[in-house]
N, C-alpha and C. Protein backbone atom coordinates (compact mmCIF):
# COMPACT_ATOMS: atom_id res chain seq x y z
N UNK A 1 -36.12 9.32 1.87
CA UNK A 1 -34.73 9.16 2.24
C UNK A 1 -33.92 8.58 1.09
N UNK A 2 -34.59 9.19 -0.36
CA UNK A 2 -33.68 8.47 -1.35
C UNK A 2 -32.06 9.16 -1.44
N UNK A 3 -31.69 10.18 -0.76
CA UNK A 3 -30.74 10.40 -0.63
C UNK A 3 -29.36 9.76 0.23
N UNK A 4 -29.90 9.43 1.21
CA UNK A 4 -29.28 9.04 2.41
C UNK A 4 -28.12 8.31 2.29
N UNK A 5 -27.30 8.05 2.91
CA UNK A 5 -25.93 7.70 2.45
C UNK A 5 -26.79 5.72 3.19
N UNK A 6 -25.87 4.89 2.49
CA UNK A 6 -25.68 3.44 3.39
C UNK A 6 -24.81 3.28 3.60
N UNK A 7 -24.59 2.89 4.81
CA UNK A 7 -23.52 2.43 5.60
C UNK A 7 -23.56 1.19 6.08
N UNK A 8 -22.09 0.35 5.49
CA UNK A 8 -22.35 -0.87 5.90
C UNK A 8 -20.85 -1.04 6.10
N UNK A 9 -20.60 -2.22 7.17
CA UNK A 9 -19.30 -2.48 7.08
C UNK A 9 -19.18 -3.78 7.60
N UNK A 10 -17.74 -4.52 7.43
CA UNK A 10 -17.53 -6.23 8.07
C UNK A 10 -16.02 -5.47 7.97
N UNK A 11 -15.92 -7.07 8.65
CA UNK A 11 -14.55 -7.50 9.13
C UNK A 11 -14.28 -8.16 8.99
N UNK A 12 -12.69 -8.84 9.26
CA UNK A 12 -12.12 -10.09 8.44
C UNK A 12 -11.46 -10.49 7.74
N UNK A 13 -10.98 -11.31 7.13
CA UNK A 13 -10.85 -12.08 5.88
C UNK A 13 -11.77 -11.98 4.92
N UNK A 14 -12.76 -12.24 5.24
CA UNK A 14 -13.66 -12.25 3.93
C UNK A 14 -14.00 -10.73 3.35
N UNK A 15 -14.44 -10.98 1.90
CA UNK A 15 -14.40 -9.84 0.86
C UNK A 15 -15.72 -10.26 0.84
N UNK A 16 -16.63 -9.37 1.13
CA UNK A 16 -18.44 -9.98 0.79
C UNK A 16 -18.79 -8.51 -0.74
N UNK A 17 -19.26 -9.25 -1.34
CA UNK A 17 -19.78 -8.90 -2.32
C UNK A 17 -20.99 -7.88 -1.77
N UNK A 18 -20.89 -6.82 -2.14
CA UNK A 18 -21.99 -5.39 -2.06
C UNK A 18 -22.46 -4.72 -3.00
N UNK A 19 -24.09 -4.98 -3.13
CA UNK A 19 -24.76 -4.59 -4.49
C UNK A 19 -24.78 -3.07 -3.77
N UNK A 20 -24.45 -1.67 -4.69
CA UNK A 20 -24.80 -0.33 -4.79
C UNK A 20 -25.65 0.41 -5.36
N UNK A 21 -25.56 1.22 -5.22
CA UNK A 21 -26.37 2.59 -6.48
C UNK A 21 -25.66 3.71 -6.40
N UNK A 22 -24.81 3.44 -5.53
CA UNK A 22 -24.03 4.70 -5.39
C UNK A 22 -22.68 4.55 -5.18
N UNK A 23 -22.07 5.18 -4.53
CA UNK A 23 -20.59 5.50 -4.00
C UNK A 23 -20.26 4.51 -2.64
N UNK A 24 -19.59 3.92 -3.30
CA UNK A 24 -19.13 2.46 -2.05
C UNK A 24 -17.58 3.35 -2.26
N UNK A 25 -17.21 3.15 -0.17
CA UNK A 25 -16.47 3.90 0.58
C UNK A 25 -15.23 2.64 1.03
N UNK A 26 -14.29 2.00 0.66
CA UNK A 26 -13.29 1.26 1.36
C UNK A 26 -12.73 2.00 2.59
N UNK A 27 -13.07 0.73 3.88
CA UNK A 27 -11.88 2.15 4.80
C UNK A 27 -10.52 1.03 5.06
N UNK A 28 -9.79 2.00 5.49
CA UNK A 28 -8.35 0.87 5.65
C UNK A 28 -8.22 1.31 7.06
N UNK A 29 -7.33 -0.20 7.63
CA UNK A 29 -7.14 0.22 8.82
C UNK A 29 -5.97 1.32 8.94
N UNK A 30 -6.23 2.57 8.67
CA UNK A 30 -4.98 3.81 8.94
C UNK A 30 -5.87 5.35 9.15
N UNK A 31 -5.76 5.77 10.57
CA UNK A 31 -6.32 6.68 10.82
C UNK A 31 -5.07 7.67 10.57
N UNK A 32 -5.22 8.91 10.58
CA UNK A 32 -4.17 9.77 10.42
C UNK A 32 -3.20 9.90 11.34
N UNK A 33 -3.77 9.73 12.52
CA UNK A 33 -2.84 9.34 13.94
C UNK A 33 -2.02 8.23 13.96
N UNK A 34 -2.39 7.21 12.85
CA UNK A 34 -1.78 5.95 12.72
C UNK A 34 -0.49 6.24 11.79
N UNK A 35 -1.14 6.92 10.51
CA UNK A 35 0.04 7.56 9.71
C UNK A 35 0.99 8.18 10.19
N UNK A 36 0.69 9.18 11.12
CA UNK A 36 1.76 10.01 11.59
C UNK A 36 2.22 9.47 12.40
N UNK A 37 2.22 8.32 13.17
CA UNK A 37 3.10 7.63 13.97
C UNK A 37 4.23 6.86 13.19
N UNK A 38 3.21 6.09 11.72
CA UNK A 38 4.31 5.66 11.13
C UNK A 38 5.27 6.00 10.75
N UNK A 39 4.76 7.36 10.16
CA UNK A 39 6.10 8.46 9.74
C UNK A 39 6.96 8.81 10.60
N UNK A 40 6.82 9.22 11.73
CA UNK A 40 7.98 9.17 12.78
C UNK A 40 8.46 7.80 13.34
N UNK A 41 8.17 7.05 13.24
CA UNK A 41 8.96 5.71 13.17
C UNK A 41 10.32 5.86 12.38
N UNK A 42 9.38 5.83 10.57
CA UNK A 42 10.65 5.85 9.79
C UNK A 42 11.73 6.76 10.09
N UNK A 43 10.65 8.18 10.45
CA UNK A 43 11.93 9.09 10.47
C UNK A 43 13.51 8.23 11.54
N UNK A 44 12.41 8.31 12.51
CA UNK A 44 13.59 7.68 13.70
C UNK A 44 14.55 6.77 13.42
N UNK A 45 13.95 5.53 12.53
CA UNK A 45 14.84 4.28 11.91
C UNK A 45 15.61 4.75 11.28
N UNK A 46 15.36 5.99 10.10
CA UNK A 46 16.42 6.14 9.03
C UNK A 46 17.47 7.45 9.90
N UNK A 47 16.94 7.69 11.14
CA UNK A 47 18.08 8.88 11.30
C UNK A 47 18.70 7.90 12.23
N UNK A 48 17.94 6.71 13.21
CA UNK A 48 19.50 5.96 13.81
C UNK A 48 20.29 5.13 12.46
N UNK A 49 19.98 5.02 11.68
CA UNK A 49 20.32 3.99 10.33
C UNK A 49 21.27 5.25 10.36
N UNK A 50 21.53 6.84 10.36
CA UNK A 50 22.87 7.31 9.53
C UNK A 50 23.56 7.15 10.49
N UNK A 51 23.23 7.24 12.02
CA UNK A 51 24.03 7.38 13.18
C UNK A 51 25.15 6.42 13.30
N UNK A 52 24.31 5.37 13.32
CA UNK A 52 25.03 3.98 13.51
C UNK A 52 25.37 3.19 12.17
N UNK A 53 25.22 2.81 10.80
CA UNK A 53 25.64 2.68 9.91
C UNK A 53 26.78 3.25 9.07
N UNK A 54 27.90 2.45 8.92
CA UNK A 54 28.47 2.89 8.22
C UNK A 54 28.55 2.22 6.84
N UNK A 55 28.10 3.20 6.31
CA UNK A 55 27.79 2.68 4.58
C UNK A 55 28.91 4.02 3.73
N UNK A 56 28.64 3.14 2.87
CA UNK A 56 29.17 3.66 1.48
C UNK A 56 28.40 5.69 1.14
N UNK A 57 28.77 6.82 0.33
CA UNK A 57 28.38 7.61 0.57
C UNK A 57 27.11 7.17 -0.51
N UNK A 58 27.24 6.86 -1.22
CA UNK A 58 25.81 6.33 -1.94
C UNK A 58 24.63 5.69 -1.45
N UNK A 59 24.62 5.29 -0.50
CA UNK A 59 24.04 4.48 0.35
C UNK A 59 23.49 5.59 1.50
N UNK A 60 24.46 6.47 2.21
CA UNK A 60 24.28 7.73 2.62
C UNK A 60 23.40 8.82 2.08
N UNK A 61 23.27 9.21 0.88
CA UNK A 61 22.98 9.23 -0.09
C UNK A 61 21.30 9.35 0.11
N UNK A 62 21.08 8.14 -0.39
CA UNK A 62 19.97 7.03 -0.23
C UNK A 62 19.26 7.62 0.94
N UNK A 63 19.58 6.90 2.15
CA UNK A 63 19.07 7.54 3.05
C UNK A 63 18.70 8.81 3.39
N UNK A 64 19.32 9.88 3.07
CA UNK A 64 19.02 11.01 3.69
C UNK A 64 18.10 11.52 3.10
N UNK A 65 17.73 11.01 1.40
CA UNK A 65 16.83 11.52 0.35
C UNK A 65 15.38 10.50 1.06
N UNK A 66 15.62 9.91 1.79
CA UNK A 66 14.03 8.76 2.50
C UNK A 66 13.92 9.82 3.52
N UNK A 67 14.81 9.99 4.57
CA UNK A 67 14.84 11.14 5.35
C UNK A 67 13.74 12.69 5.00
N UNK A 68 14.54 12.83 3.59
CA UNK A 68 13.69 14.26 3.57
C UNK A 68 12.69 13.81 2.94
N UNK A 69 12.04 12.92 2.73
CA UNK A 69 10.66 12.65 1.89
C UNK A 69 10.21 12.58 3.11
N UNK A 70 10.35 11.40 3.68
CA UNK A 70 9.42 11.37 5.51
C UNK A 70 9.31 12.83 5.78
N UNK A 71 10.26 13.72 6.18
CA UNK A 71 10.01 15.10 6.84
C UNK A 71 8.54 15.59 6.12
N UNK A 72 9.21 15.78 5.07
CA UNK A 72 8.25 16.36 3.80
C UNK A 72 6.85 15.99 3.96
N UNK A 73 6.63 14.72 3.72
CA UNK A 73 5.29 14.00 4.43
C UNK A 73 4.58 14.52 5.79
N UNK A 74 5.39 14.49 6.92
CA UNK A 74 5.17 14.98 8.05
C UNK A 74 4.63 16.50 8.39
N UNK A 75 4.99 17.31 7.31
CA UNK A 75 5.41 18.67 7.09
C UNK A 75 3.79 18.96 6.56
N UNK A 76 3.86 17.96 5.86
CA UNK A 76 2.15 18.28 5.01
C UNK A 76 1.38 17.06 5.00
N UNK A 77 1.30 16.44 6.20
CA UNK A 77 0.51 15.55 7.04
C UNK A 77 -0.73 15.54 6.03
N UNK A 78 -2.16 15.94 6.48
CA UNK A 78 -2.79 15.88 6.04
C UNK A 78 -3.27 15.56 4.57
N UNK A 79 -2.56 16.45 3.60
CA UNK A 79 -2.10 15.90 2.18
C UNK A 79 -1.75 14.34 2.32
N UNK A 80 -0.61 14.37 2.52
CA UNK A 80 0.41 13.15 2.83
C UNK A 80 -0.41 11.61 3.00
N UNK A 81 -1.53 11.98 4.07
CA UNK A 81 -2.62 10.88 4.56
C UNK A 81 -3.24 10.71 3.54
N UNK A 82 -4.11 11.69 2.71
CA UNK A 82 -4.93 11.61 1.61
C UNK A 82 -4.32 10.92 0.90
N UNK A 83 -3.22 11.30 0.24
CA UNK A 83 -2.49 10.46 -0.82
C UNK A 83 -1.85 9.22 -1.02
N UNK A 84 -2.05 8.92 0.48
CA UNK A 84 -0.90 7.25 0.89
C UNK A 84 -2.65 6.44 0.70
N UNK A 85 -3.75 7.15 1.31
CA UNK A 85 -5.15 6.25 1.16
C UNK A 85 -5.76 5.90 -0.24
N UNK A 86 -4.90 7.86 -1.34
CA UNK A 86 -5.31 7.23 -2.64
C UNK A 86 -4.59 5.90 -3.35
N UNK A 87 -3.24 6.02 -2.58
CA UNK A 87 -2.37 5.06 -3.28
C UNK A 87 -2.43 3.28 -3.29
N UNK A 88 -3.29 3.74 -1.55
CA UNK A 88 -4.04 2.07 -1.17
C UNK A 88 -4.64 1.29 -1.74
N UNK A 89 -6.14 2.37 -2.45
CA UNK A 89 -7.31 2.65 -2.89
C UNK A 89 -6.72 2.20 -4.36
N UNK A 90 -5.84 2.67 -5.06
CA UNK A 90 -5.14 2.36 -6.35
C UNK A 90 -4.70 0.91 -6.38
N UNK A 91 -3.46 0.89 -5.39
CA UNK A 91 -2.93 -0.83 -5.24
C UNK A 91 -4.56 -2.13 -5.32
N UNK A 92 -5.52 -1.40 -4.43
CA UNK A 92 -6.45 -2.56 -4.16
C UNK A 92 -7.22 -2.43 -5.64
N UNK A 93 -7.47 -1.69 -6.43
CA UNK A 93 -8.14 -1.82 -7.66
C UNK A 93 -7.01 -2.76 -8.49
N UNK A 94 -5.79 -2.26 -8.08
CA UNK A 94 -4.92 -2.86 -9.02
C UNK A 94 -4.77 -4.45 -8.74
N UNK A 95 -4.71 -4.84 -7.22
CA UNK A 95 -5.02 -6.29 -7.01
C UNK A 95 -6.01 -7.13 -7.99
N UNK A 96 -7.47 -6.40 -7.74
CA UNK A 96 -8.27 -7.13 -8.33
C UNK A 96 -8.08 -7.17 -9.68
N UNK A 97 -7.03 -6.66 -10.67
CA UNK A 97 -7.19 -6.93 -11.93
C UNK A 97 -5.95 -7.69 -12.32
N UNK A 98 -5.63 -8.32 -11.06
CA UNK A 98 -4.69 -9.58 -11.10
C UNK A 98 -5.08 -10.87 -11.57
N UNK A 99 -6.60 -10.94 -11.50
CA UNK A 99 -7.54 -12.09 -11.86
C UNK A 99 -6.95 -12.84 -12.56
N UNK A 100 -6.79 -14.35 -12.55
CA UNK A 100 -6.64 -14.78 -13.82
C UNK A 100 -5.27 -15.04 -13.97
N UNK A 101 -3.87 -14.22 -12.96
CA UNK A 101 -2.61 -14.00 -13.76
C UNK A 101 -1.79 -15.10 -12.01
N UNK A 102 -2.79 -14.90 -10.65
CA UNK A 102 -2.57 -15.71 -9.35
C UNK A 102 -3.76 -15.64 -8.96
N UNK A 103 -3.66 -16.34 -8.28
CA UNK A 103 -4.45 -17.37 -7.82
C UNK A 103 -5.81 -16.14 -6.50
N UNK A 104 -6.91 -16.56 -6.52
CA UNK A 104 -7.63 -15.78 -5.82
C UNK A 104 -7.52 -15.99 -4.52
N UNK A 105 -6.99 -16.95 -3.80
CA UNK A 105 -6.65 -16.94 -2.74
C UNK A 105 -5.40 -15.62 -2.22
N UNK A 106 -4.90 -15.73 -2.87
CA UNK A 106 -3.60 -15.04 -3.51
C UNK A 106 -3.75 -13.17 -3.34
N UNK A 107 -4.66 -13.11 -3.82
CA UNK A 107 -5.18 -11.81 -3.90
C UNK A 107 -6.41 -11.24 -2.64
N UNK A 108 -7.00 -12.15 -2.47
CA UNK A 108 -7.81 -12.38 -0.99
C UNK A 108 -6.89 -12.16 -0.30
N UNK A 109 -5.55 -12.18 0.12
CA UNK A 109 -5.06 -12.00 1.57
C UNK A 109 -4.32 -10.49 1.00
N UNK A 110 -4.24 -10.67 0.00
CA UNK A 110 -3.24 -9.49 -0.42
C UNK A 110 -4.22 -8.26 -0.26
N UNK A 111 -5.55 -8.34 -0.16
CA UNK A 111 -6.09 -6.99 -0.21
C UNK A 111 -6.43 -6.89 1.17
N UNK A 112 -6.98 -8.10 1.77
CA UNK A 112 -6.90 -8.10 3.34
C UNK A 112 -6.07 -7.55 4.01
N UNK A 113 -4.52 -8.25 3.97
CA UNK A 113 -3.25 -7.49 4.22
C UNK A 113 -3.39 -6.07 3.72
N UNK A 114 -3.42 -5.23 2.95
CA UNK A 114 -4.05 -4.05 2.36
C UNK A 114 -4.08 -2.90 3.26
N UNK A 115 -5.58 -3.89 3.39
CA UNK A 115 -6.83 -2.82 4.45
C UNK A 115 -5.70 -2.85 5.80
N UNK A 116 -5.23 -3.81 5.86
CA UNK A 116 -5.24 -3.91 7.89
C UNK A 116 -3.54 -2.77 7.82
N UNK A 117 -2.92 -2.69 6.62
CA UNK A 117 -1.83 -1.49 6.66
C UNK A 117 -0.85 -1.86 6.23
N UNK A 118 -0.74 -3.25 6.14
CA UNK A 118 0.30 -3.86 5.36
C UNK A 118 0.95 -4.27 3.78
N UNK A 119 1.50 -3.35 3.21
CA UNK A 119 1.52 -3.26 1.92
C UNK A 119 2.19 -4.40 0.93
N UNK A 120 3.52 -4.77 2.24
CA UNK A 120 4.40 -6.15 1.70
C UNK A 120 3.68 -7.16 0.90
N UNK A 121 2.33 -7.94 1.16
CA UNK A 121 2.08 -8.94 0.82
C UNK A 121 1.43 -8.06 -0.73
N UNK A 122 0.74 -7.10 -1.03
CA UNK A 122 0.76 -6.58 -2.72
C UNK A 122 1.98 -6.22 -3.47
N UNK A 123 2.86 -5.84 -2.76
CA UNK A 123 4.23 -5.51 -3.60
C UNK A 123 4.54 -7.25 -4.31
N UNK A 124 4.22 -7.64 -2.99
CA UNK A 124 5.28 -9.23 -3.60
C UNK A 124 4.28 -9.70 -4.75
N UNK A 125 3.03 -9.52 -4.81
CA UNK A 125 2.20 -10.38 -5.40
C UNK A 125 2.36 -9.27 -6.96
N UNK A 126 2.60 -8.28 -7.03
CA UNK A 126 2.85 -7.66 -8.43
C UNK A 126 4.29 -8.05 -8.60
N UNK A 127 5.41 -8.01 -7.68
CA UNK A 127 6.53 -8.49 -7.93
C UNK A 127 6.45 -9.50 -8.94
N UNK A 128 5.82 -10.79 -8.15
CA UNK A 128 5.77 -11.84 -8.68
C UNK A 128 5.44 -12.02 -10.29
N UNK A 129 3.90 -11.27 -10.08
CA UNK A 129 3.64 -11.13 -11.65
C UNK A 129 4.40 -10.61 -12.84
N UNK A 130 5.37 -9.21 -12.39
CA UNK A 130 6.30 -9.41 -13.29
C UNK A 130 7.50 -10.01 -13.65
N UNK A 131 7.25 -10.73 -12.63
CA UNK A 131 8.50 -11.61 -12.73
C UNK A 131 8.29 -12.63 -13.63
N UNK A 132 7.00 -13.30 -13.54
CA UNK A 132 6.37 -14.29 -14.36
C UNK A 132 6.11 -13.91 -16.14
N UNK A 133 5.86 -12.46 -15.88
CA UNK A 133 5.35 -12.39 -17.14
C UNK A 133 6.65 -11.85 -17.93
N UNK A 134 7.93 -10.96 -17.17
CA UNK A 134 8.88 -11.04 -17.47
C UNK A 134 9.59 -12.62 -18.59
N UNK A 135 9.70 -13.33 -17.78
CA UNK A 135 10.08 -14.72 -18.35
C UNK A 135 8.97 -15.20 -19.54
N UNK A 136 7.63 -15.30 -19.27
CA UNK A 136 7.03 -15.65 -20.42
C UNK A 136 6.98 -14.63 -21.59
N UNK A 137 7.32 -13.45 -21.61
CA UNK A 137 7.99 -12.19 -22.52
C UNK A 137 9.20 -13.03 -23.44
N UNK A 138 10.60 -13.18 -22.54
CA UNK A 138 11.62 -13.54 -22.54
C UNK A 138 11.11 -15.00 -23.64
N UNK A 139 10.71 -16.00 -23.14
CA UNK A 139 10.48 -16.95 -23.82
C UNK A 139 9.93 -16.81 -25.04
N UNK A 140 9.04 -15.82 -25.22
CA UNK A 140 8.34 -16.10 -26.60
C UNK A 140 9.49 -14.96 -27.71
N UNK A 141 9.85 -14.10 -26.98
CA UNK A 141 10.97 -13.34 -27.74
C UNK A 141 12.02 -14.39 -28.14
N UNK A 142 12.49 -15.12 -27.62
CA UNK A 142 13.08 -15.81 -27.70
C UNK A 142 13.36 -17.12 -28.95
């Protein structure tokens, strides 16, 4: 059975360390049924957002171009899923090579948050970093 796939999985908070030989599988919490609900969410938010908003036509604008990306997504679902899991799969490699720049606690919830579908808490935590490294740029140019 030297072929055989292993399958292992946890839950949680915690990140447990897993020795391989092969192809280690991250799953996130987002089934495709989950995706496509989200996507019709947005759709719905950004089409009451033109109904009832009155904005500027730039702003109009704005919206309707989120509008046709959601459709678009929806349209080619399947793709769409693949590529939001590669983009996860990307962010969470990209977390871990935050090492060193915040704090590991820092990055522990941010990949946690991650998996469970929530992207906010990695945006802010790269935000942050360039914000930081922005200024220490600034300073030494300086």
């Amino acid at each position: 059975m030297a072929n055989s796939p292993l399958h292992q999985s946890t839950s949680g908070p915690q990140s447990p360390v897993v020795n391989t030989d092969g192809n280690v599988e991250i799953k996130y919490d987002l089934s495709e049924e989950k995706f496509a609900a989200m996507l019709q969410q947005q759709q719905k938010d950004i089409l009451q957002g033109l109904r009832e908003t009155v904005c500027g036509e730039q702003e109009r604008t704005l919206l309707e171009q989120k509008l046709q990306a959601v459709q678009e997504k929806l349209a080619n679902l399947q793709k769409s899923y693949e590529e939001e899991l590669q983009r996860r799969k990307a962010a969470d490699e990209a977390l871990g090579e935050l090492k060193g720049q915040v704090s590991d606690e820092q990055i522990k919830q941010a990949k946690f948050r991650l998996k469970q579908g929530d992207t906010a808490a990695a945006k802010q935590l790269f935000q942050a970093v360039v914000d930081k490294e922005g200024t220490a740029v600034a300073l030494a140019a300086g």
